[in-house]
Every structure is written in C-alpha cells, then in structure tokens.
PDB file of N, CA and C in Angstrom:
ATOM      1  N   UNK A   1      -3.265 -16.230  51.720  1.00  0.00           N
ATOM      2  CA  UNK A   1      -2.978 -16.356  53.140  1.00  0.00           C
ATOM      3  C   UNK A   1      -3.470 -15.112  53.869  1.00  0.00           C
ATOM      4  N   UNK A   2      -3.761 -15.279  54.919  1.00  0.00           N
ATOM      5  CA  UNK A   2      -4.381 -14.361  56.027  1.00  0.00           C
ATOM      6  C   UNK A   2      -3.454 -14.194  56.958  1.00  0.00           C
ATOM      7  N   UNK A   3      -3.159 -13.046  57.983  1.00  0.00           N
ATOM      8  CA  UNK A   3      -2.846 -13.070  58.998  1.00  0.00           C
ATOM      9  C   UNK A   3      -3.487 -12.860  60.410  1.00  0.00           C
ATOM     10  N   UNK A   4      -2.853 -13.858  60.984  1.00  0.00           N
ATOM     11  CA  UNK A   4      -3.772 -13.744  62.524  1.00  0.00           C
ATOM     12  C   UNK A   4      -2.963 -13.506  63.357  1.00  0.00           C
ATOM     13  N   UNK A   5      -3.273 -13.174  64.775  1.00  0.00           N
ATOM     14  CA  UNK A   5      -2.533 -12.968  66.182  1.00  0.00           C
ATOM     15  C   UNK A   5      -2.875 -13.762  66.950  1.00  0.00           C
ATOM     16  N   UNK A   6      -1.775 -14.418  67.713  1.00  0.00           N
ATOM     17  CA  UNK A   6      -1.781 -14.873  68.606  1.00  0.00           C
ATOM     18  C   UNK A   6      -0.910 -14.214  70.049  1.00  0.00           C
ATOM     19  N   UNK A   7      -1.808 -14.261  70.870  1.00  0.00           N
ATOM     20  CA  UNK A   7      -1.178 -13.978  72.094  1.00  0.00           C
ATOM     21  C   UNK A   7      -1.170 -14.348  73.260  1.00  0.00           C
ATOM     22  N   UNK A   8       0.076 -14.204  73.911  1.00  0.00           N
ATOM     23  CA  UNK A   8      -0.121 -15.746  75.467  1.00  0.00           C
ATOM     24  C   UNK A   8      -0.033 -14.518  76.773  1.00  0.00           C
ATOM     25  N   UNK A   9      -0.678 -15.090  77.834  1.00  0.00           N
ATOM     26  CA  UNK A   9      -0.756 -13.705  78.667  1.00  0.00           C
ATOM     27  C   UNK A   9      -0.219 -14.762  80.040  1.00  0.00           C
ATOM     28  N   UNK A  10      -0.143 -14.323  81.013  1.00  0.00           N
ATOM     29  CA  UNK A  10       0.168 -14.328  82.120  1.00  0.00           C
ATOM     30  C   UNK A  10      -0.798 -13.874  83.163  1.00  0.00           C
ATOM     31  N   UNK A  11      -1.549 -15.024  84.623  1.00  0.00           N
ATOM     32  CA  UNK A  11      -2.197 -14.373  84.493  1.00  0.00           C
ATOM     33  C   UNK A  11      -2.155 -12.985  85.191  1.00  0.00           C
ATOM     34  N   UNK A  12      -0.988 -12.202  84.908  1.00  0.00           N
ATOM     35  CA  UNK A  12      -0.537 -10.829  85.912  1.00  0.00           C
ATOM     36  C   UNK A  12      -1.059  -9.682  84.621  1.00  0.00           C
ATOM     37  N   UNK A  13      -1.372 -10.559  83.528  1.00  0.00           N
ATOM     38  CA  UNK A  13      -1.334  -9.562  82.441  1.00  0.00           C
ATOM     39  C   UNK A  13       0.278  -9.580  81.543  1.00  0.00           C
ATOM     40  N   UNK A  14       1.370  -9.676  82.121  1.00  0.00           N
ATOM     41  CA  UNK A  14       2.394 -10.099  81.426  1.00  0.00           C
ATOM     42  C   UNK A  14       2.191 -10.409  80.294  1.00  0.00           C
ATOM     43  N   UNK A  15       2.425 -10.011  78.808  1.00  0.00           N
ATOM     44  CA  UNK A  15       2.952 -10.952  77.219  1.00  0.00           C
ATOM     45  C   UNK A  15       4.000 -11.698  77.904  1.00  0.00           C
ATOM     46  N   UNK A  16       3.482 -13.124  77.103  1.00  0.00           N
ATOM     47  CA  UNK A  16       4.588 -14.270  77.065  1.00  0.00           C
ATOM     48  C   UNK A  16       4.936 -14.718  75.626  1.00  0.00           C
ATOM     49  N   UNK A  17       3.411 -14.425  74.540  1.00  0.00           N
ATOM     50  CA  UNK A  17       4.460 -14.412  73.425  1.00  0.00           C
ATOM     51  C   UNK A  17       3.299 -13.398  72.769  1.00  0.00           C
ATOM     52  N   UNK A  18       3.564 -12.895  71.505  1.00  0.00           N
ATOM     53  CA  UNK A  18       3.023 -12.272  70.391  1.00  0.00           C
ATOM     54  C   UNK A  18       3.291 -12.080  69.528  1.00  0.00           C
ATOM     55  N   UNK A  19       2.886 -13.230  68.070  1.00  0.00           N
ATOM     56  CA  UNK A  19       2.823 -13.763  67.315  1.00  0.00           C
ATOM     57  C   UNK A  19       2.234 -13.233  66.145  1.00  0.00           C
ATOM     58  N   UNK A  20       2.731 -13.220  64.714  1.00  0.00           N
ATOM     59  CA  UNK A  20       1.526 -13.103  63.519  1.00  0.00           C
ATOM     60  C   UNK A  20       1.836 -14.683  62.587  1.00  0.00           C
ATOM     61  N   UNK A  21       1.066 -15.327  62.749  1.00  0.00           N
ATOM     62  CA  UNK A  21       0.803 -16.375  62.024  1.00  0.00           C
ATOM     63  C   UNK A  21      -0.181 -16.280  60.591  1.00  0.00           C
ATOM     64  N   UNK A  22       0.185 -16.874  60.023  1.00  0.00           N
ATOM     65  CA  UNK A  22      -0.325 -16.871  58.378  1.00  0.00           C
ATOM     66  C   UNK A  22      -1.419 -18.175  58.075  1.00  0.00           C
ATOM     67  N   UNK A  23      -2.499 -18.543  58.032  1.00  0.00           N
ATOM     68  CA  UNK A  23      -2.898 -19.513  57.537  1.00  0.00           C
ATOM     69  C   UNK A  23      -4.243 -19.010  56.100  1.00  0.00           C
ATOM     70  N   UNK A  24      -4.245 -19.944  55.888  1.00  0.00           N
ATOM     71  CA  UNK A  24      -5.175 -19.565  54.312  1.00  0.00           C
ATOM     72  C   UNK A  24      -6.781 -19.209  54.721  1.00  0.00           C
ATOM     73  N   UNK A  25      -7.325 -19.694  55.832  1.00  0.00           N
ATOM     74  CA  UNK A  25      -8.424 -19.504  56.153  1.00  0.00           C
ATOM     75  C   UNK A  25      -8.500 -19.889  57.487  1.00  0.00           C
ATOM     76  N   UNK A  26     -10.299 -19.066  57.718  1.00  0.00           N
ATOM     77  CA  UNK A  26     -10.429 -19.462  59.247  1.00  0.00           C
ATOM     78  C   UNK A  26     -10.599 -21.017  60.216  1.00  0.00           C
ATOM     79  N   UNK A  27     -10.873 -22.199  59.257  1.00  0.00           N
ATOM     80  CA  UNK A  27     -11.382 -23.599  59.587  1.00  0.00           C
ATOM     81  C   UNK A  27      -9.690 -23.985  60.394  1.00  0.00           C
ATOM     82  N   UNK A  28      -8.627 -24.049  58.756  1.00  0.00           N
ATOM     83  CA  UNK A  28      -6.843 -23.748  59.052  1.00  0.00           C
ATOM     84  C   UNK A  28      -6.552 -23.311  60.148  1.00  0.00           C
ATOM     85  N   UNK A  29      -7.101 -22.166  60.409  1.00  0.00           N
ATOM     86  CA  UNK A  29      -6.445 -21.271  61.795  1.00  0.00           C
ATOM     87  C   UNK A  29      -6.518 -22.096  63.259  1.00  0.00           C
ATOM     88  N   UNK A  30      -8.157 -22.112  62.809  1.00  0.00           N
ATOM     89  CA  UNK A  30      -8.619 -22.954  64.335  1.00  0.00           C
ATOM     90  C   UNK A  30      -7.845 -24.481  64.534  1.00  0.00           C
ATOM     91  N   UNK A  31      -8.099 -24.875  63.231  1.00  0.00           N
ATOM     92  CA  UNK A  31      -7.390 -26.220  63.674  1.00  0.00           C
ATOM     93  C   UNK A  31      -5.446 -26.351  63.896  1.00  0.00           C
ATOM     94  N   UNK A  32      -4.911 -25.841  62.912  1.00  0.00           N
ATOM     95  CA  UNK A  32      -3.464 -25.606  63.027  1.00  0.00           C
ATOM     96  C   UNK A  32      -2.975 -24.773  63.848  1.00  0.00           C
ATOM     97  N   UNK A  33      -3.638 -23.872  64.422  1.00  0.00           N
ATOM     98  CA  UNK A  33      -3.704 -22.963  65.600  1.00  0.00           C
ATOM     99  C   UNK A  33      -3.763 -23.520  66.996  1.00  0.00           C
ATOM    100  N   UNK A  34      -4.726 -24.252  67.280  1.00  0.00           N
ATOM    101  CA  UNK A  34      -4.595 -25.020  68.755  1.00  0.00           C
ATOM    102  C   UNK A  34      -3.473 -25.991  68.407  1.00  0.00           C
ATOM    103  N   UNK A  35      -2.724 -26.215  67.035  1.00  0.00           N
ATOM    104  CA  UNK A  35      -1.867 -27.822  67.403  1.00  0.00           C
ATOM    105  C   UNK A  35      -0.511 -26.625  67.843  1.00  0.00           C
ATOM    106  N   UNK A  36      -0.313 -25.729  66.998  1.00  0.00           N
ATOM    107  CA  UNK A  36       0.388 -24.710  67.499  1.00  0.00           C
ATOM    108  C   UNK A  36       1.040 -24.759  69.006  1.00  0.00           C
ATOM    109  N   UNK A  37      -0.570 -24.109  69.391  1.00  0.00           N
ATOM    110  CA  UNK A  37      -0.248 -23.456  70.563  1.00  0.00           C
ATOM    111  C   UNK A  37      -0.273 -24.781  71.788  1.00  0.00           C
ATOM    112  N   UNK A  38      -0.651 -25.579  71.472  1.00  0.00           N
ATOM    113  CA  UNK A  38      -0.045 -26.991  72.006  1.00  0.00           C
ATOM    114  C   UNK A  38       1.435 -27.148  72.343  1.00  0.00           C
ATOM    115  N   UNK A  39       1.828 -27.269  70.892  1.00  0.00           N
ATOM    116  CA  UNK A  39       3.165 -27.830  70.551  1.00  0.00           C
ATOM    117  C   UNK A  39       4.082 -26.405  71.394  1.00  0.00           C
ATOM    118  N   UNK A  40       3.707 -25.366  71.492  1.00  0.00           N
ATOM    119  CA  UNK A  40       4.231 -24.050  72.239  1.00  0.00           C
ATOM    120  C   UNK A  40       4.293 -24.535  73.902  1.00  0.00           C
ATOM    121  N   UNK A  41       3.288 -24.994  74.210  1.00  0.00           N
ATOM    122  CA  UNK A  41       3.123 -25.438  75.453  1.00  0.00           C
ATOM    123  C   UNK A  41       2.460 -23.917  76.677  1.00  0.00           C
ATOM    124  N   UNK A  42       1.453 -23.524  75.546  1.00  0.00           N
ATOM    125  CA  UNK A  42       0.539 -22.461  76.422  1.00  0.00           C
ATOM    126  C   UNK A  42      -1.119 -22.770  76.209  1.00  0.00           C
ATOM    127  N   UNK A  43      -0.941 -23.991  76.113  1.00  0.00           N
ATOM    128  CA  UNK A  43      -2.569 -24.311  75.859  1.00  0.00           C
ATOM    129  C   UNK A  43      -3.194 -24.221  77.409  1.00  0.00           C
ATOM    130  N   UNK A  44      -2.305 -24.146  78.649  1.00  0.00           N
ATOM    131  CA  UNK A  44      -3.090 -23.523  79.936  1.00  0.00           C
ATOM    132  C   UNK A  44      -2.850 -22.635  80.047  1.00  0.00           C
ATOM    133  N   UNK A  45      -2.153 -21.508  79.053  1.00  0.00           N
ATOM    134  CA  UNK A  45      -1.888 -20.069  79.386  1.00  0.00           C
ATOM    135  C   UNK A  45      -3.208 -19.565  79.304  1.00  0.00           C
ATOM    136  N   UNK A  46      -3.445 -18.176  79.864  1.00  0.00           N
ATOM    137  CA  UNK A  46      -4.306 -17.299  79.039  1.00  0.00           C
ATOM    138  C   UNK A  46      -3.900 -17.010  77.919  1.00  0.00           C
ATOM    139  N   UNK A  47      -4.588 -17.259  76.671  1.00  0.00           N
ATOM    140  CA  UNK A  47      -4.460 -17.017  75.162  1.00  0.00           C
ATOM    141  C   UNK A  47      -5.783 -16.441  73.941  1.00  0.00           C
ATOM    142  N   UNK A  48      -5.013 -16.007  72.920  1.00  0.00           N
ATOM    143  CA  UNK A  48      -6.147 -15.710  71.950  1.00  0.00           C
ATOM    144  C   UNK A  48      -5.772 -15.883  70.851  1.00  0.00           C
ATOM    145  N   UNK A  49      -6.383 -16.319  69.649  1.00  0.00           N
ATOM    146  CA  UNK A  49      -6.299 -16.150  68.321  1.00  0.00           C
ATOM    147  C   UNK A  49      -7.213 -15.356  67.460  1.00  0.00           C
ATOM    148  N   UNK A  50      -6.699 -14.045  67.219  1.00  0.00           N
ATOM    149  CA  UNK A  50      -7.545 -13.399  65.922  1.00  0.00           C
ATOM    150  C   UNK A  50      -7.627 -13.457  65.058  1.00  0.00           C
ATOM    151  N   UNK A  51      -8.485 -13.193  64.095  1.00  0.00           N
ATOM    152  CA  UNK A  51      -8.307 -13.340  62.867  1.00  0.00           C
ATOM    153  C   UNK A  51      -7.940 -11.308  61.876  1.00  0.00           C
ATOM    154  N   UNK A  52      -7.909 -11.505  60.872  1.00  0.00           N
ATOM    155  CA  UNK A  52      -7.184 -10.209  60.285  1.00  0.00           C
ATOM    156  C   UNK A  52      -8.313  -8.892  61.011  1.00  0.00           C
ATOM    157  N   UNK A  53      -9.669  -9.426  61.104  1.00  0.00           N
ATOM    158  CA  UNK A  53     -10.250  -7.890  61.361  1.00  0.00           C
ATOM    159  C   UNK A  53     -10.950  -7.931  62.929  1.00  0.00           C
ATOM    160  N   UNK A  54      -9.965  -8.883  63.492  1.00  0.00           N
ATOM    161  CA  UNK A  54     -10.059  -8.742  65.013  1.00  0.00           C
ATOM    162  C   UNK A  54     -10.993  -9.550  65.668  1.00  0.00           C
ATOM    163  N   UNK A  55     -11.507 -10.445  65.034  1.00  0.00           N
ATOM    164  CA  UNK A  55     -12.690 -11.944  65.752  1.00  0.00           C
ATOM    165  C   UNK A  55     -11.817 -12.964  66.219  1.00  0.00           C
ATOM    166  N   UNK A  56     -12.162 -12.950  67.183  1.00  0.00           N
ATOM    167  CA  UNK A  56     -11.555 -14.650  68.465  1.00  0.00           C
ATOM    168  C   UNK A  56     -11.931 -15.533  67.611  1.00  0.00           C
ATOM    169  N   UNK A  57     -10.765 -16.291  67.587  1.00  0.00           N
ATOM    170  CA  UNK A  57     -10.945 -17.640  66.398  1.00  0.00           C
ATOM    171  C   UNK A  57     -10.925 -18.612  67.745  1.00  0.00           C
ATOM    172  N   UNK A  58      -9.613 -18.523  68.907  1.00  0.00           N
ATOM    173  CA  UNK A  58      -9.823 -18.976  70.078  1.00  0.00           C
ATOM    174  C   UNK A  58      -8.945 -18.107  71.006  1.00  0.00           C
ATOM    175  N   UNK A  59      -9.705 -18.977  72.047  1.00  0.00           N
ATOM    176  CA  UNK A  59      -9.473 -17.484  73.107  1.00  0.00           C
ATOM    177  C   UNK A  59      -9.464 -19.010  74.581  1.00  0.00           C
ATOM    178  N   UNK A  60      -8.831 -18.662  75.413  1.00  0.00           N
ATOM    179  CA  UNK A  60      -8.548 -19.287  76.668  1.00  0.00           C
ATOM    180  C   UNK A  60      -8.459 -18.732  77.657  1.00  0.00           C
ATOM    181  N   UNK A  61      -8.936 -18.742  78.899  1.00  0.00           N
ATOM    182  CA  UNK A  61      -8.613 -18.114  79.836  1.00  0.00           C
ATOM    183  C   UNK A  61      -8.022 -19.156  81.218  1.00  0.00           C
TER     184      UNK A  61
END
C-alpha cells in the first residue's frame, strides 16, 4: 500500500478536509479516489490527489 493526500480547499483558500488515504497503486487511487471524493461530496470543491512523492493523480479546480 501507498499513501496519498487528499485535499479539499475552499475557494478562499480555506482546508475543508486533509486526508492520507492508502491505496495499492496509482490506476486504485485514481479510480477509488474520485468514487471517494464523490461519496465526500467535494467533487465541485477545489481538490487534489497526490501520490507518495508529490504527482497530481487528480486535481480540480
């Protein structure tokens, strides 16, 4: 397992959440990652998902 970040912004800049999520790889992340941040209900937030050495897996603005 890997860890990634997720983070939900506001758009004032505000954190609304910040997250370390675990998935086994990057294909996992992207896909279980947007059902995530769905099911969170910030898929119109500003958001990002990194991966362990800091690459946008996804990113929203």
């Amino acid at each position: 397992m890997q860890t990634y970040r997720f983070t939900a912004f506001e758009k004032s800049g505000e954190i609304l959440k910040d997250e370390a999520w675990d998935f086994p790889d990057q294909a996992t992340a992207k896909s279980q990652g947007a059902e995530k941040i769905e099911e969170l209900g910030y898929s119109e937030k500003t958001h990002r998902l990194v991966d362990p050495q800091g690459k946008l897996i996804l990113f929203h603005v």
